[in-house]
Protein backbone atom coordinates (compact mmCIF):
# COMPACT_ATOMS: atom_id res chain seq x y z
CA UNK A 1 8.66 -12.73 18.59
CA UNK A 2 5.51 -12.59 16.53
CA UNK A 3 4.07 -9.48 19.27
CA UNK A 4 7.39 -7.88 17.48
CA UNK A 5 6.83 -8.19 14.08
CA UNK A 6 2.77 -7.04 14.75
CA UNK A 7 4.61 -4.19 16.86
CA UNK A 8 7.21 -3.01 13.60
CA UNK A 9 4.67 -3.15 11.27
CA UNK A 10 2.60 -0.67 13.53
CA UNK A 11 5.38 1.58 13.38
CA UNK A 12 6.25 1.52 10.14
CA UNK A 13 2.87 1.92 9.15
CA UNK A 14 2.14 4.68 11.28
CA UNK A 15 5.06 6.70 10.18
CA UNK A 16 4.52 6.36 6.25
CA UNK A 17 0.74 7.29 6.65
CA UNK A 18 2.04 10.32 9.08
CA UNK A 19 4.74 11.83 7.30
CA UNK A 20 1.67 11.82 4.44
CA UNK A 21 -0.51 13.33 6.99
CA UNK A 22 1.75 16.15 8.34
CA UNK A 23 1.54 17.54 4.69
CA UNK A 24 -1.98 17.04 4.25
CA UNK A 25 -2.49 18.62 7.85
CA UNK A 26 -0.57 21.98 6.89
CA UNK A 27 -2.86 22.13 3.46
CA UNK A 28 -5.35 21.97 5.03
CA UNK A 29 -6.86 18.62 3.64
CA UNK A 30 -6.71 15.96 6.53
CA UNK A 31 -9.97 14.74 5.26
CA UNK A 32 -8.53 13.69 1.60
CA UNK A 33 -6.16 11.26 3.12
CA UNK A 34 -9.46 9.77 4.79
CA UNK A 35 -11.38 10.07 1.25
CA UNK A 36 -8.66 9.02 -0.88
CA UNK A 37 -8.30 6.08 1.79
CA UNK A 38 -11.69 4.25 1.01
CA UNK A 39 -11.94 5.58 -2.54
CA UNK A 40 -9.15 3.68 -3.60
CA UNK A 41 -10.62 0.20 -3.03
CA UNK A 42 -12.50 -0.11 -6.65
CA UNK A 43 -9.25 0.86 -7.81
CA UNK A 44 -7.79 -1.81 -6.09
CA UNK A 45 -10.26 -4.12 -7.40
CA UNK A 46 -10.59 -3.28 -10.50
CA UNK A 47 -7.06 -3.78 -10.86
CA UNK A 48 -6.72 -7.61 -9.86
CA UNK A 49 -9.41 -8.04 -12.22
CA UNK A 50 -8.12 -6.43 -15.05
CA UNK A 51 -4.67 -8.22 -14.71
CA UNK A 52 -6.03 -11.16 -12.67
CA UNK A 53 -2.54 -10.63 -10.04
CA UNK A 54 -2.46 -9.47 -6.46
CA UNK A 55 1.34 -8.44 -7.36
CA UNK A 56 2.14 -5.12 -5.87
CA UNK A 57 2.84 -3.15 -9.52
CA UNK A 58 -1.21 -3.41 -11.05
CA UNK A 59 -2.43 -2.68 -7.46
CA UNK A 60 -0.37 0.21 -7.22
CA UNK A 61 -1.69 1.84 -10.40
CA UNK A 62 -4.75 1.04 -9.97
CA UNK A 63 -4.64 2.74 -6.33
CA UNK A 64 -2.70 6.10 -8.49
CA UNK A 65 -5.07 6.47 -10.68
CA UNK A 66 -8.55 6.12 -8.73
CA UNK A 67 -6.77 8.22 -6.40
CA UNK A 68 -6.15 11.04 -9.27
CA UNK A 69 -9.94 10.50 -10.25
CA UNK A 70 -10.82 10.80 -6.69
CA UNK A 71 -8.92 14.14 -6.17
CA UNK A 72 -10.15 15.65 -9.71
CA UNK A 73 -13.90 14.49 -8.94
CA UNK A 74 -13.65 16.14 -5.42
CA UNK A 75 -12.16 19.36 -7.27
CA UNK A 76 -14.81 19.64 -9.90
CA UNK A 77 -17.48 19.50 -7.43
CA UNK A 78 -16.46 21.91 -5.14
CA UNK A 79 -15.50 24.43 -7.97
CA UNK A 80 -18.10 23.79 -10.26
CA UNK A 81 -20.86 22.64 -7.81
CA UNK A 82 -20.52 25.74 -5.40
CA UNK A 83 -20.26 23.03 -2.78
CA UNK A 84 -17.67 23.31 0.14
CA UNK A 85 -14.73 21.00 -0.22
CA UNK A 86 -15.20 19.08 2.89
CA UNK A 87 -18.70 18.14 1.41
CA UNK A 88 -17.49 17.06 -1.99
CA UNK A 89 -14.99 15.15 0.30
CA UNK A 90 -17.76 13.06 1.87
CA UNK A 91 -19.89 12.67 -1.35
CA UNK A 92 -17.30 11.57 -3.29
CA UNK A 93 -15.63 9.11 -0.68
CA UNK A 94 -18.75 7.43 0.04
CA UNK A 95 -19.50 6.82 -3.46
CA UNK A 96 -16.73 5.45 -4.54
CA UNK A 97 -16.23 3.28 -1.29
CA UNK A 98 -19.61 2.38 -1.69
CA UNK A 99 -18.54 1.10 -5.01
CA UNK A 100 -15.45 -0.57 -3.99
CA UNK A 101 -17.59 -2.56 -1.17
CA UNK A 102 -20.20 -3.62 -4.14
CA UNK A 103 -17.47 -4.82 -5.79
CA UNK A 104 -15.41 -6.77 -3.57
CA UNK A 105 -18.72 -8.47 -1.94
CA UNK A 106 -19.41 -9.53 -5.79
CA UNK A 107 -16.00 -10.68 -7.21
CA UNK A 108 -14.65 -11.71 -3.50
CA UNK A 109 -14.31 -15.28 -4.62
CA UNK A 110 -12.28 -13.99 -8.13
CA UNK A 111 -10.17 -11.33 -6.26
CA UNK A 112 -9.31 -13.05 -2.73
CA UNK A 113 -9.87 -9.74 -0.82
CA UNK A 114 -12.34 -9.81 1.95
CA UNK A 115 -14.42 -6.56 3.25
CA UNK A 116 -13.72 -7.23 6.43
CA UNK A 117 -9.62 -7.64 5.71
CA UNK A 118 -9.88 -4.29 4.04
CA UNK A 119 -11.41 -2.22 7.36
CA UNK A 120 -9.83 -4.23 9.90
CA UNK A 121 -6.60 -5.72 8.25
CA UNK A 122 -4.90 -8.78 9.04
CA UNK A 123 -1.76 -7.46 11.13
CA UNK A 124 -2.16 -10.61 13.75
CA UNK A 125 -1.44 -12.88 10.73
CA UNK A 126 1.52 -10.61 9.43
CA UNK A 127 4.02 -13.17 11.30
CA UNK A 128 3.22 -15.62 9.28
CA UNK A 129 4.15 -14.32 6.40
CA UNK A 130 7.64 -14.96 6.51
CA UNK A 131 9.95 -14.36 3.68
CA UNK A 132 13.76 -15.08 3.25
CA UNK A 133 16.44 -12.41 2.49
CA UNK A 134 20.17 -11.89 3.33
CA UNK A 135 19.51 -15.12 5.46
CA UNK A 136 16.70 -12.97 7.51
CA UNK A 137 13.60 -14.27 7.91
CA UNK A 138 11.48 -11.60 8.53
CA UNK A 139 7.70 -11.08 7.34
CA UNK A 140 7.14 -10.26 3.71
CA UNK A 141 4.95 -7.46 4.45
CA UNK A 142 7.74 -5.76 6.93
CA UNK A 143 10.19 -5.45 3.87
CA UNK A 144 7.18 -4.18 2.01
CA UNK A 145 6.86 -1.67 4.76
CA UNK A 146 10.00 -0.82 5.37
CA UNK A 147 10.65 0.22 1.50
CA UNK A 148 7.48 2.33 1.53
CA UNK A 149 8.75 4.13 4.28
CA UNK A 150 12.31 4.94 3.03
CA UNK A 151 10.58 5.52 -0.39
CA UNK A 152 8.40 8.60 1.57
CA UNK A 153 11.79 9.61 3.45
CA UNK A 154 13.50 10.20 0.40
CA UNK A 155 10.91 11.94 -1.64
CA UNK A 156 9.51 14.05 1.55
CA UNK A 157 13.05 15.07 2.54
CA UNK A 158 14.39 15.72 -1.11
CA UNK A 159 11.61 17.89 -2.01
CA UNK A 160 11.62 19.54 1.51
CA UNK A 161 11.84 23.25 0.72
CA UNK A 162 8.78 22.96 -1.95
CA UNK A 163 6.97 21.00 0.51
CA UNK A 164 7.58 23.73 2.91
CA UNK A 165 6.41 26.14 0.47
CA UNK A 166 3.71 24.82 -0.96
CA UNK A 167 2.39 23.84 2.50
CA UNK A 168 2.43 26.61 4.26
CA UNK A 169 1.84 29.50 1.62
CA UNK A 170 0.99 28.28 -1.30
CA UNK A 171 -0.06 31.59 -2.74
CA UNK A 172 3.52 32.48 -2.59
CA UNK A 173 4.67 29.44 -3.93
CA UNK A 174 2.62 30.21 -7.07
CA UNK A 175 3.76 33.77 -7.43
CA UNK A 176 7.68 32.87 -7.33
CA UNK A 177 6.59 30.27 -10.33
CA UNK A 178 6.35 26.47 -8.13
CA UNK A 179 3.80 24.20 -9.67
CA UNK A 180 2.13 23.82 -7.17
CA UNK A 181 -0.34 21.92 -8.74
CA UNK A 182 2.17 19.15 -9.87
CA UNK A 183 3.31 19.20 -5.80
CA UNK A 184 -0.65 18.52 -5.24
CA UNK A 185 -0.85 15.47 -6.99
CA UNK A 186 2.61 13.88 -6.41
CA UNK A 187 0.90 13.95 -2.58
CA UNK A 188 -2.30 12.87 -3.41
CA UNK A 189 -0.30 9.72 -5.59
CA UNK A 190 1.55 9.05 -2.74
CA UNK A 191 -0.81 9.27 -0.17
CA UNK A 192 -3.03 6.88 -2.52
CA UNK A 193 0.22 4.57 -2.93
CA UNK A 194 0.73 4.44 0.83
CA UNK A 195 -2.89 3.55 1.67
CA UNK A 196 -2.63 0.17 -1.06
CA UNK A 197 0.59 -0.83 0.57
CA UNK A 198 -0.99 -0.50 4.22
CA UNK A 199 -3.98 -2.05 3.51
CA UNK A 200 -3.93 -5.42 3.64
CA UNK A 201 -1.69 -5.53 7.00
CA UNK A 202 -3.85 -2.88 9.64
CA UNK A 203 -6.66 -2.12 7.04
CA UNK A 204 -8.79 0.97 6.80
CA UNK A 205 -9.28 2.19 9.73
CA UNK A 206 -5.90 2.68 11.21
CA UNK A 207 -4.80 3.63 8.13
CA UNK A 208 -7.29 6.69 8.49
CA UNK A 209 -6.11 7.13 11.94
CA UNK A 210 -2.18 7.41 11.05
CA UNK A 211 -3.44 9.45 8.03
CA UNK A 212 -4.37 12.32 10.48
CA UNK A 213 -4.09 11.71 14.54
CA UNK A 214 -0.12 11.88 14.70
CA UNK A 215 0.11 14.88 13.01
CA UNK A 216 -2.50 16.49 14.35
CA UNK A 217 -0.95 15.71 17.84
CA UNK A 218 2.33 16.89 16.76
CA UNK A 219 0.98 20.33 15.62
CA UNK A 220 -0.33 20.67 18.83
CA UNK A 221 2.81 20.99 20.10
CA UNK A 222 5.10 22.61 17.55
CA UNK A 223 4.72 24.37 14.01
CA UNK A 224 8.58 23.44 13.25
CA UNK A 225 7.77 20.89 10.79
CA UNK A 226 11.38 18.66 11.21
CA UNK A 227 10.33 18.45 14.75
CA UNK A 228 6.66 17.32 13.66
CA UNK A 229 8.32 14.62 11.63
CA UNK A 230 9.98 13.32 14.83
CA UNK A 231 7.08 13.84 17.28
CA UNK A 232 5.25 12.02 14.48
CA UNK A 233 7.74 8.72 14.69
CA UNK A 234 7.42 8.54 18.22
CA UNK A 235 3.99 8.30 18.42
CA UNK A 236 3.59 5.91 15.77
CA UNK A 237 6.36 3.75 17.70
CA UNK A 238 4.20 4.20 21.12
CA UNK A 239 0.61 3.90 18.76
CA UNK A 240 2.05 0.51 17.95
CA UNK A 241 3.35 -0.96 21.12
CA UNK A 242 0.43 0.66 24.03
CA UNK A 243 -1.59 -0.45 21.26
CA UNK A 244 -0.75 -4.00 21.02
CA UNK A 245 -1.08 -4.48 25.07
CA UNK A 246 -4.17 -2.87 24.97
CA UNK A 247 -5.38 -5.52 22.49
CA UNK A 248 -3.95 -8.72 24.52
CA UNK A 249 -5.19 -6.91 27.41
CA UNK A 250 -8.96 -6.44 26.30
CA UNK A 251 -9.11 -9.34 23.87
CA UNK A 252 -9.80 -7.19 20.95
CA UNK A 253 -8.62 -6.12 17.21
CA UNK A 254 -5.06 -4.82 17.30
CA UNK A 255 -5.52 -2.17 14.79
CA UNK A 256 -8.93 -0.61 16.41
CA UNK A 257 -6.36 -0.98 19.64
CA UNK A 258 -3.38 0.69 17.92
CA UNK A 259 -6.23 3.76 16.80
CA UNK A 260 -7.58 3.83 20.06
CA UNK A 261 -3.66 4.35 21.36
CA UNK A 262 -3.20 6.99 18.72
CA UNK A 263 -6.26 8.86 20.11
CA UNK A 264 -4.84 8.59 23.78
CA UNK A 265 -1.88 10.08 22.80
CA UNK A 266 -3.77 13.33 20.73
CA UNK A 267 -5.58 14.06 24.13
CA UNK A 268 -2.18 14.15 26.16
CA UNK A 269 -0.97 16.38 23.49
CA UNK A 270 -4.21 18.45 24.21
CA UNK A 271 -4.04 18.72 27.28
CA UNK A 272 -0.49 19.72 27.48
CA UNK A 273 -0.89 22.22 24.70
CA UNK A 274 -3.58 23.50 26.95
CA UNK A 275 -1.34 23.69 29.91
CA UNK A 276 1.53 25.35 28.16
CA UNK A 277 -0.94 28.19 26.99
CA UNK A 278 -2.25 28.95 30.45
CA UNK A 279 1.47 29.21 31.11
CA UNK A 280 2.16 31.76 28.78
CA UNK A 281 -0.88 33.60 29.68
């Protein structure tokens, strides 16, 4: 039972992060949901100290808003600076992890979060974190999970067409009046949202890796972008289970497992994508 909770909270990490990551993919901006990843963590921290509670509300503005900072700080210096985005990216991120690090190595003891819970998570303890509800008991951090994702389904599917839009011309999307700008950071807020939510359960790194490696798989093999929200599912559902047996298997961390899964599954989609063009040639 407890290799099925570790396997559902895969998933439902994985397709949060990657419905996220499909619109960050088509803009062009992969890389933010890996900055905005690590630069939330001082955020995070900052946070518990400021209202001295790990509940999910202060975390979650705390994540918003050094998310915001991160985005307009990444802007400024690639406008202003004459500096390529993808480097402002980097400087930025680093920084501000950097900071977060400093922080949560000084106030560990005051803010019970660990550095090493933050990059490598803690989803082998996730079944012991049971909770009771409707006479289920099912892990606290699945219902936590399983919220975030219907939360993104609603909001991605609702706003669909300006997602669309925005995405995939967003010159035009400016010219026929969309604020495009207001669709920029309702995606950077949620991205930033999703990242505090996954944290604690797979940490950083597979969060970075469901950030970008489904989607990017998935546009390997279509541009339809319903049918990259499917592909997207699937591979966080297979991510999450080849992952897990790859961890018993080798004795190692189940979320480095579940990335290195993800991986395997962007070089089948290579190589097919490669096959299909020689095809067609």
């Amino acid at each position: 039972m407890d290799a099925f909770w570790i396997i559902i909270t895969g998933f439902l990490v994985a397709s949060s992060t990657g419905m996220l990551g499909n619109l960050l993919l088509l803009r062009r901006m992969s890389m933010m949901g890996d900055a905005l990843s690590h630069a939330v963590l001082p955020g995070i921290v900052i946070a518990y100290l400021i209202s001295g509670s790990r509940a999910s509300l202060p975390l979650f503005l705390g994540a918003i808003v050094m998310g915001l900072v991160t985005t307009l700080l990444i802007q400024f210096f690639s406008s202003k600076g004459k500096m390529q985005s993808d480097a402002a990216m980097g400087t930025v991120f680093t920084f501000l992890f950097a900071v977060g690090v400093i922080l949560v190595t000084r106030f560990a003891g005051e803010a019970d979060i660990d550095a090493d819970c933050v990059l490598h998570g803690e989803i082998a303890f996730v079944p012991l974190q049971t909770s009771s509800f409707l006479g289920l008991n099912v892990p606290a951090p699945v219902w936590t999970l399983l919220v975030l994702l219907l939360v993104i389904q609603v909001i991605f599917w609702w706003g669909y067409k300006g997602w669309m839009i925005t995405s995939f011309n967003n010159e035009y999307a400016q010219s026929i009046g969309i604020r495009t700008v207001l669709w920029h950071y309702s995606l950077m807020a949620a991205t930033s949202v999703a990242t505090v939510v996954s944290f604690e359960s797979v940490g950083a790194i597979l969060v970075i890796a469901f950030l970008v490696v489904p989607a990017a798989s998935a546009y390997l093999i279509t541009d339809n972008l319903k049918r990259m929200t499917l592909l997207i599912l699937l591979q966080g559902l297979i991510s999450a289970t080849l992952g897990y047996y790859i961890a018993e298997w080798v004795g190692g961390s189940i979320s480095g497992s579940m990335a290195v899964a993800s991986f395997l599954q962007f070089a089948a989609c290579f190589a097919w994508s490669k096959v299909g063009a020689k095809k067609e040639g």
